[in-house]
PDB file of N, CA and C in Angstrom:
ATOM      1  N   UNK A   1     -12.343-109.708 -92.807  1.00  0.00           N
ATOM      2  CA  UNK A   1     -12.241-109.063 -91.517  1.00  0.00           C
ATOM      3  C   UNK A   1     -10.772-109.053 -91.088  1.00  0.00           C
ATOM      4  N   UNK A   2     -10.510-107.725 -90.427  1.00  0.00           N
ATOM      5  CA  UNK A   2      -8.858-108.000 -90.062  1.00  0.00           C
ATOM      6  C   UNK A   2      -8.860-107.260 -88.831  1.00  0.00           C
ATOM      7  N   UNK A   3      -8.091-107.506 -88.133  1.00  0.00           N
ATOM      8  CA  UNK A   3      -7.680-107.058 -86.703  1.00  0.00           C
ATOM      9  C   UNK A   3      -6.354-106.890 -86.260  1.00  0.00           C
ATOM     10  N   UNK A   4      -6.146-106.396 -85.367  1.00  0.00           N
ATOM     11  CA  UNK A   4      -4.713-105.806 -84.417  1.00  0.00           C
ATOM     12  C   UNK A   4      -4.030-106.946 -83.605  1.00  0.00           C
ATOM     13  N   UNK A   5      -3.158-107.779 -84.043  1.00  0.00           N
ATOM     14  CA  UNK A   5      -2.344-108.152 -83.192  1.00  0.00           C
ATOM     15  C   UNK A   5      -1.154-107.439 -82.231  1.00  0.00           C
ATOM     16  N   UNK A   6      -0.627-108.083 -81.599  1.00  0.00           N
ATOM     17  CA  UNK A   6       0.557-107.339 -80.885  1.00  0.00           C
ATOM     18  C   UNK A   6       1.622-108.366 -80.355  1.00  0.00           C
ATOM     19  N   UNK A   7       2.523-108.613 -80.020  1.00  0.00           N
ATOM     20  CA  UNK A   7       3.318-109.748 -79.382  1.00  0.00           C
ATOM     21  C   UNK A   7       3.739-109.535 -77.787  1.00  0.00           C
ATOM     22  N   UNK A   8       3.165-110.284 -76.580  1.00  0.00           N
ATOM     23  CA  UNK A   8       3.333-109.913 -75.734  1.00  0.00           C
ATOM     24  C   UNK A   8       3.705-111.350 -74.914  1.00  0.00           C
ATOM     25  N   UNK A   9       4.493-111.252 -74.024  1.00  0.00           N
ATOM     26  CA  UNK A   9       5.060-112.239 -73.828  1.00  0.00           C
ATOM     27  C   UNK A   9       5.235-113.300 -74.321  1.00  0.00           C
ATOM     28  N   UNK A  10       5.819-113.223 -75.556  1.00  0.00           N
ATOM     29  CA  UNK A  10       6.267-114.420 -77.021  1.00  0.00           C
ATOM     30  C   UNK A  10       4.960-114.853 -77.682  1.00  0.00           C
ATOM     31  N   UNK A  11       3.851-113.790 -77.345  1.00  0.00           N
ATOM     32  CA  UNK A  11       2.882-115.102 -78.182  1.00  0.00           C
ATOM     33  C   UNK A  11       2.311-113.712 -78.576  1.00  0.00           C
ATOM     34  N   UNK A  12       1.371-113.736 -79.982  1.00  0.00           N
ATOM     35  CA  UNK A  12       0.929-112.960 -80.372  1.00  0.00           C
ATOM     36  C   UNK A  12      -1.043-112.789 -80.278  1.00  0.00           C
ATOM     37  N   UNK A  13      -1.205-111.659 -79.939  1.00  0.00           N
ATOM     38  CA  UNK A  13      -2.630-112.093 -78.922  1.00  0.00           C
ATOM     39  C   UNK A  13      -3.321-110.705 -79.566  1.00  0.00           C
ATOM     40  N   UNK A  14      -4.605-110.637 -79.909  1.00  0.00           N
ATOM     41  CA  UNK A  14      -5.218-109.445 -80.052  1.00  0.00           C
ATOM     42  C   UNK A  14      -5.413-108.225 -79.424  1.00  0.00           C
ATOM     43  N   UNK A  15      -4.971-106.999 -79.420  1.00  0.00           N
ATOM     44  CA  UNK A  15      -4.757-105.899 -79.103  1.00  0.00           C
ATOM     45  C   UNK A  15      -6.393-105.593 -78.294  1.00  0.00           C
ATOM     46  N   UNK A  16      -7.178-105.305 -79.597  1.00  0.00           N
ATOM     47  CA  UNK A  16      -8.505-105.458 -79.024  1.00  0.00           C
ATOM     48  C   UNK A  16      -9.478-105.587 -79.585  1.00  0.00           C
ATOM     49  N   UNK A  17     -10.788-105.930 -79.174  1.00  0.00           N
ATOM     50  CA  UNK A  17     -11.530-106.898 -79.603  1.00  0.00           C
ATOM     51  C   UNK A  17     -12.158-106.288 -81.573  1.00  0.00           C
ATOM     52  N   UNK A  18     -12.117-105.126 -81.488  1.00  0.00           N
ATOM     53  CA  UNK A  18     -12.487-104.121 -82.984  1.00  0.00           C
ATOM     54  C   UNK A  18     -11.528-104.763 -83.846  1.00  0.00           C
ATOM     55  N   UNK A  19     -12.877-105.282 -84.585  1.00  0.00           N
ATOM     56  CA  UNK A  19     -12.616-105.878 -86.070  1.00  0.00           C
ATOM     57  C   UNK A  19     -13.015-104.794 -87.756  1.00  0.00           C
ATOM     58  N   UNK A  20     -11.963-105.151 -87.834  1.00  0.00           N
ATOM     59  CA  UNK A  20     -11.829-103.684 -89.256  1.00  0.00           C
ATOM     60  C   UNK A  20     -12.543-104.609 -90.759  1.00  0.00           C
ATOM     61  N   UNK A  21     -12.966-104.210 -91.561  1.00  0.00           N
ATOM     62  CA  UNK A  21     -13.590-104.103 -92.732  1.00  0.00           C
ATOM     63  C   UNK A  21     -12.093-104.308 -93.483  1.00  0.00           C
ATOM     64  N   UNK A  22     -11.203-103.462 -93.747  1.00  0.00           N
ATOM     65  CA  UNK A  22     -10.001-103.746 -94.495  1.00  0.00           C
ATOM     66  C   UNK A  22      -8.553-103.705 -93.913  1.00  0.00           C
ATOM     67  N   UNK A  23      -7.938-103.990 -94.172  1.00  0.00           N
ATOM     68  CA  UNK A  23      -6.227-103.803 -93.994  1.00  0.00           C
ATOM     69  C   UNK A  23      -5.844-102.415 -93.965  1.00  0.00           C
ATOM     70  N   UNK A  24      -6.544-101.356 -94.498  1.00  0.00           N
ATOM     71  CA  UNK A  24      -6.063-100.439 -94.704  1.00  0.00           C
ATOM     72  C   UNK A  24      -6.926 -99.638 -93.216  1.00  0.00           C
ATOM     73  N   UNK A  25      -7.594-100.351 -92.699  1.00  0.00           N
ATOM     74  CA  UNK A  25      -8.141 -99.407 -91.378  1.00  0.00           C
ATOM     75  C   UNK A  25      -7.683 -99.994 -90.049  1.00  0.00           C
ATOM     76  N   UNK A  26      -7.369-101.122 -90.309  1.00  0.00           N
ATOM     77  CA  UNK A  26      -6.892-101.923 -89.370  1.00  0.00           C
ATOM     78  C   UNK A  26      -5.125-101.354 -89.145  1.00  0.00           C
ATOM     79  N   UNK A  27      -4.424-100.897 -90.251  1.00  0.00           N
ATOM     80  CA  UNK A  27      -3.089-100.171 -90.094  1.00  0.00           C
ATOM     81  C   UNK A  27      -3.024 -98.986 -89.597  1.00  0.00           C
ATOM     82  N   UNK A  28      -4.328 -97.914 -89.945  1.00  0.00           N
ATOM     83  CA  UNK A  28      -4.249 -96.802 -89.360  1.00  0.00           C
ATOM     84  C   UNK A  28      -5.132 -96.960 -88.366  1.00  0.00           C
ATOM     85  N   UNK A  29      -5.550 -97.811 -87.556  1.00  0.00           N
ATOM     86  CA  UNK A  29      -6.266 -97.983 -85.989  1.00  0.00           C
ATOM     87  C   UNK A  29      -4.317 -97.801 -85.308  1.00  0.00           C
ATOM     88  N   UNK A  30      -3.792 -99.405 -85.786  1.00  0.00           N
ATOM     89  CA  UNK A  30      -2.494 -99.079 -85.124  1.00  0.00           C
ATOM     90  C   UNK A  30      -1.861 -98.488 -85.362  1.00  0.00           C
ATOM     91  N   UNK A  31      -1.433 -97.701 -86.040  1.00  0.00           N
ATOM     92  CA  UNK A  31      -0.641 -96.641 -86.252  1.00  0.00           C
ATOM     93  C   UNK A  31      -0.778 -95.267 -85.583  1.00  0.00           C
ATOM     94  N   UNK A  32      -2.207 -95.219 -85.085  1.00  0.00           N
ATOM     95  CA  UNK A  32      -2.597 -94.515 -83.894  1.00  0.00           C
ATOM     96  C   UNK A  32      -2.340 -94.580 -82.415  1.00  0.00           C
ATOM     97  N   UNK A  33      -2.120 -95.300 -82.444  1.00  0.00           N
ATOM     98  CA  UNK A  33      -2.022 -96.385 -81.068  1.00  0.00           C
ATOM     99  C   UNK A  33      -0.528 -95.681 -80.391  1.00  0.00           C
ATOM    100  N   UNK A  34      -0.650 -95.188 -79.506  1.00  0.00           N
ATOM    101  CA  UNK A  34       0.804 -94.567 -78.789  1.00  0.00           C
ATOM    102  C   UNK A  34       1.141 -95.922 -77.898  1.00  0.00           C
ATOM    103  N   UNK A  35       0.793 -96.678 -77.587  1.00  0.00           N
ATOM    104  CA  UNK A  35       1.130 -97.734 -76.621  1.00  0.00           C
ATOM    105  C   UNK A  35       2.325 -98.291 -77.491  1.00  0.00           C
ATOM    106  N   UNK A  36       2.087 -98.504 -78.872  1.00  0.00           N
ATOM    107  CA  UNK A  36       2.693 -99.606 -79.580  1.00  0.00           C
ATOM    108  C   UNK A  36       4.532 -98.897 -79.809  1.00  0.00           C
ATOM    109  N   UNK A  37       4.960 -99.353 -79.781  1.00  0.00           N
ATOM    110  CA  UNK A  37       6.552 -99.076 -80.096  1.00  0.00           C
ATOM    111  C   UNK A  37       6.817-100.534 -80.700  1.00  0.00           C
ATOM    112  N   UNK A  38       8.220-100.357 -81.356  1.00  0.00           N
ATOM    113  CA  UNK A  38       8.813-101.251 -82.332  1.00  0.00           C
ATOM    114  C   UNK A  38       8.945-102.401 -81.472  1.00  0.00           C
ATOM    115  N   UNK A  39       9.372-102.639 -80.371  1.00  0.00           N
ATOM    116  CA  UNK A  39       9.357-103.927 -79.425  1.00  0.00           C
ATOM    117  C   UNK A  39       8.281-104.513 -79.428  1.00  0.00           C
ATOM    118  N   UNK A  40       6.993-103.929 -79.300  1.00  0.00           N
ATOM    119  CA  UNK A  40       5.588-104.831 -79.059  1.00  0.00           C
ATOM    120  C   UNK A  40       5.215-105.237 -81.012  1.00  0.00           C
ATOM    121  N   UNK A  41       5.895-105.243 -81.630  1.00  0.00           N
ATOM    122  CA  UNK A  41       5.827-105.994 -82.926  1.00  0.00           C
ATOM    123  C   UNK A  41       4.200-105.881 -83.361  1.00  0.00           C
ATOM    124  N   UNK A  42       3.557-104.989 -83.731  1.00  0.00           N
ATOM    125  CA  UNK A  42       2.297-104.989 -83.828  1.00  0.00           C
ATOM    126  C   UNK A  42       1.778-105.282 -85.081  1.00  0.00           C
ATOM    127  N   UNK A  43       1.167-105.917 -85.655  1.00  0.00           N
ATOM    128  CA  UNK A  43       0.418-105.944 -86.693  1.00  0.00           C
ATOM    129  C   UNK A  43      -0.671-106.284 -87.025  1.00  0.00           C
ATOM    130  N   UNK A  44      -1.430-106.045 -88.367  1.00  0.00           N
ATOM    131  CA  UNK A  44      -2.880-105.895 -88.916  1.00  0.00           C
ATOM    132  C   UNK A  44      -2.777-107.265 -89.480  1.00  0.00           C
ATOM    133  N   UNK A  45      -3.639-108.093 -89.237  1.00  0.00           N
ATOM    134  CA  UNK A  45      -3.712-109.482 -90.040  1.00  0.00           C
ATOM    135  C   UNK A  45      -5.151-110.085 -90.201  1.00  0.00           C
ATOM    136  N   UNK A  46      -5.237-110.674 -90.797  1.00  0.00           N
ATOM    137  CA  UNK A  46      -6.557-111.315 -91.317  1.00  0.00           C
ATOM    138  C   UNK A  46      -7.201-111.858 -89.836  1.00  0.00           C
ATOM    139  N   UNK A  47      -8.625-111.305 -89.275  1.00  0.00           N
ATOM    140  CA  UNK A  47      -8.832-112.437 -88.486  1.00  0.00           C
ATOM    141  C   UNK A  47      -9.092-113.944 -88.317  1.00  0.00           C
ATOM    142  N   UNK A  48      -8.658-114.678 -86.844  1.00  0.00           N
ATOM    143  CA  UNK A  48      -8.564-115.711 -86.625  1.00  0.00           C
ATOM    144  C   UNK A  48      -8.780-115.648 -85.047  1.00  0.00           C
ATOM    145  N   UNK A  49      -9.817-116.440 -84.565  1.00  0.00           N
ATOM    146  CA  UNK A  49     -10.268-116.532 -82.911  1.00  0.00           C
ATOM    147  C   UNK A  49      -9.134-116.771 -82.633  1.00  0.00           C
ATOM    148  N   UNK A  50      -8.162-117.587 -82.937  1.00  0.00           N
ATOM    149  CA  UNK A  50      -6.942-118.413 -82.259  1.00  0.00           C
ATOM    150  C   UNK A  50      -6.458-117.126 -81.232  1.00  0.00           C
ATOM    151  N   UNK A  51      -6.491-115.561 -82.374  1.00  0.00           N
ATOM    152  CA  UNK A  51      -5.576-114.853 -81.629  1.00  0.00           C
ATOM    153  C   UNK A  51      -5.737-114.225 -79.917  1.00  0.00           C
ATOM    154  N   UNK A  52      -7.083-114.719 -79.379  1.00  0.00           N
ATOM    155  CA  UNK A  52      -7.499-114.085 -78.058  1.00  0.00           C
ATOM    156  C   UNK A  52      -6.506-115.029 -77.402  1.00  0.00           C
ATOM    157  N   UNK A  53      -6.662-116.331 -77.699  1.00  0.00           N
ATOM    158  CA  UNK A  53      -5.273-116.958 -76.621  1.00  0.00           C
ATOM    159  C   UNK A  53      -4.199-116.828 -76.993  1.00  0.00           C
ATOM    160  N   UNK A  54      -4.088-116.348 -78.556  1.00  0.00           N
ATOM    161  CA  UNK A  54      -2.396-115.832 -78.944  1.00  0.00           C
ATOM    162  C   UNK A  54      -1.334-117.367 -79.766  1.00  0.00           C
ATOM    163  N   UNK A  55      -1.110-117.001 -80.226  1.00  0.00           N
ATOM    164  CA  UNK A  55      -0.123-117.878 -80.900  1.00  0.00           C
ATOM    165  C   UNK A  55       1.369-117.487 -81.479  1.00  0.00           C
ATOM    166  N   UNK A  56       2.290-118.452 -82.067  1.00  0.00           N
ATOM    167  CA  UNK A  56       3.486-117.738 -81.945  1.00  0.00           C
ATOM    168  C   UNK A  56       4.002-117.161 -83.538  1.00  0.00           C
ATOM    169  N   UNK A  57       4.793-117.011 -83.562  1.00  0.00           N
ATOM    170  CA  UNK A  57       5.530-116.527 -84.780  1.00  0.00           C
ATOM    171  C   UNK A  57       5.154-117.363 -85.861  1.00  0.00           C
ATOM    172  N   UNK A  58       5.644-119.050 -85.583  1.00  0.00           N
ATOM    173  CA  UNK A  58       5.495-119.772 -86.646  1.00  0.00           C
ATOM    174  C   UNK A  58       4.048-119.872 -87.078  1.00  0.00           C
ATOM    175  N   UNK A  59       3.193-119.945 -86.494  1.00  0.00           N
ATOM    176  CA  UNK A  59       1.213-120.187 -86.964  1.00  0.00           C
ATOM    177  C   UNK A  59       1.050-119.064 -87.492  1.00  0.00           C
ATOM    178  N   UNK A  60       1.694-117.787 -87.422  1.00  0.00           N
ATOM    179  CA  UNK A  60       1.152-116.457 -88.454  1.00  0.00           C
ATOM    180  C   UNK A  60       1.858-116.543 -89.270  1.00  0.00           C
ATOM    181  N   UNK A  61       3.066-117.317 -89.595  1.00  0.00           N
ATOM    182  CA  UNK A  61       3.769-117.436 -91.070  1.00  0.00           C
ATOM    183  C   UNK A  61       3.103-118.413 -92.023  1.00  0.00           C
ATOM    184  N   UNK A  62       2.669-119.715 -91.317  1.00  0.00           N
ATOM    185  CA  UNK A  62       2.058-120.482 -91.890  1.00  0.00           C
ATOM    186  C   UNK A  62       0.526-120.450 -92.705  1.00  0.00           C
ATOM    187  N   UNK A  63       0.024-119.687 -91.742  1.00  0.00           N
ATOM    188  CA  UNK A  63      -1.785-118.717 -92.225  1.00  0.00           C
ATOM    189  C   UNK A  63      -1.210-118.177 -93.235  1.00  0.00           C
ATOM    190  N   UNK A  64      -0.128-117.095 -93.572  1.00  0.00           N
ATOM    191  CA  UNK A  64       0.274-116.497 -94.898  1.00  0.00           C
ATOM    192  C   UNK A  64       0.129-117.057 -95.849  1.00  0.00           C
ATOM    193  N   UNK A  65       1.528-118.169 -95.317  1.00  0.00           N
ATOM    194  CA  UNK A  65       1.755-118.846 -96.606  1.00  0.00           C
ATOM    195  C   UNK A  65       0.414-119.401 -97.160  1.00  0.00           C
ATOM    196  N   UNK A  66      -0.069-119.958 -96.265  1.00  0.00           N
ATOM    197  CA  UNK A  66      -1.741-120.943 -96.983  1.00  0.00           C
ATOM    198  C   UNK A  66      -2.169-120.055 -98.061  1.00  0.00           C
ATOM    199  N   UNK A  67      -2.355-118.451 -97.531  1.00  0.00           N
ATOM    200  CA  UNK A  67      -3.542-117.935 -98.164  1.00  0.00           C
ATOM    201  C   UNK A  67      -3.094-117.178 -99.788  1.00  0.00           C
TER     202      UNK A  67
END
């Protein structure tokens, strides 16, 4: 399962609640998305509940690296 993050006030928090089947639908959901510009840092990542309260830079580098 993968979903839409976004970075909004330093922490990175789910866009919205639609959970995608692959990476590849989850990129073109956001890539649709006119809200998003290069500042709101948006990306498709594996889901994780953590992200409704959001977390920071370092906990989505670390989930990588694990996996």
């Amino acid at each position: 399962m993968w979903c839409v993050i976004w970075n909004r006030d330093g922490k990175y928090k789910m866009f919205t609640n639609i959970l995608f089947e692959s990476e590849k639908q989850a990129i073109e959901f956001k890539n649709k998305q006119t809200q998003f510009r290069k500042k709101h840092d948006a990306r498709a990542v594996k889901y994780n509940s953590k992200y409704f309260l959001g977390i920071d830079e370092k906990e989505i580098l670390e989930q990588t690296s694990s996996n």
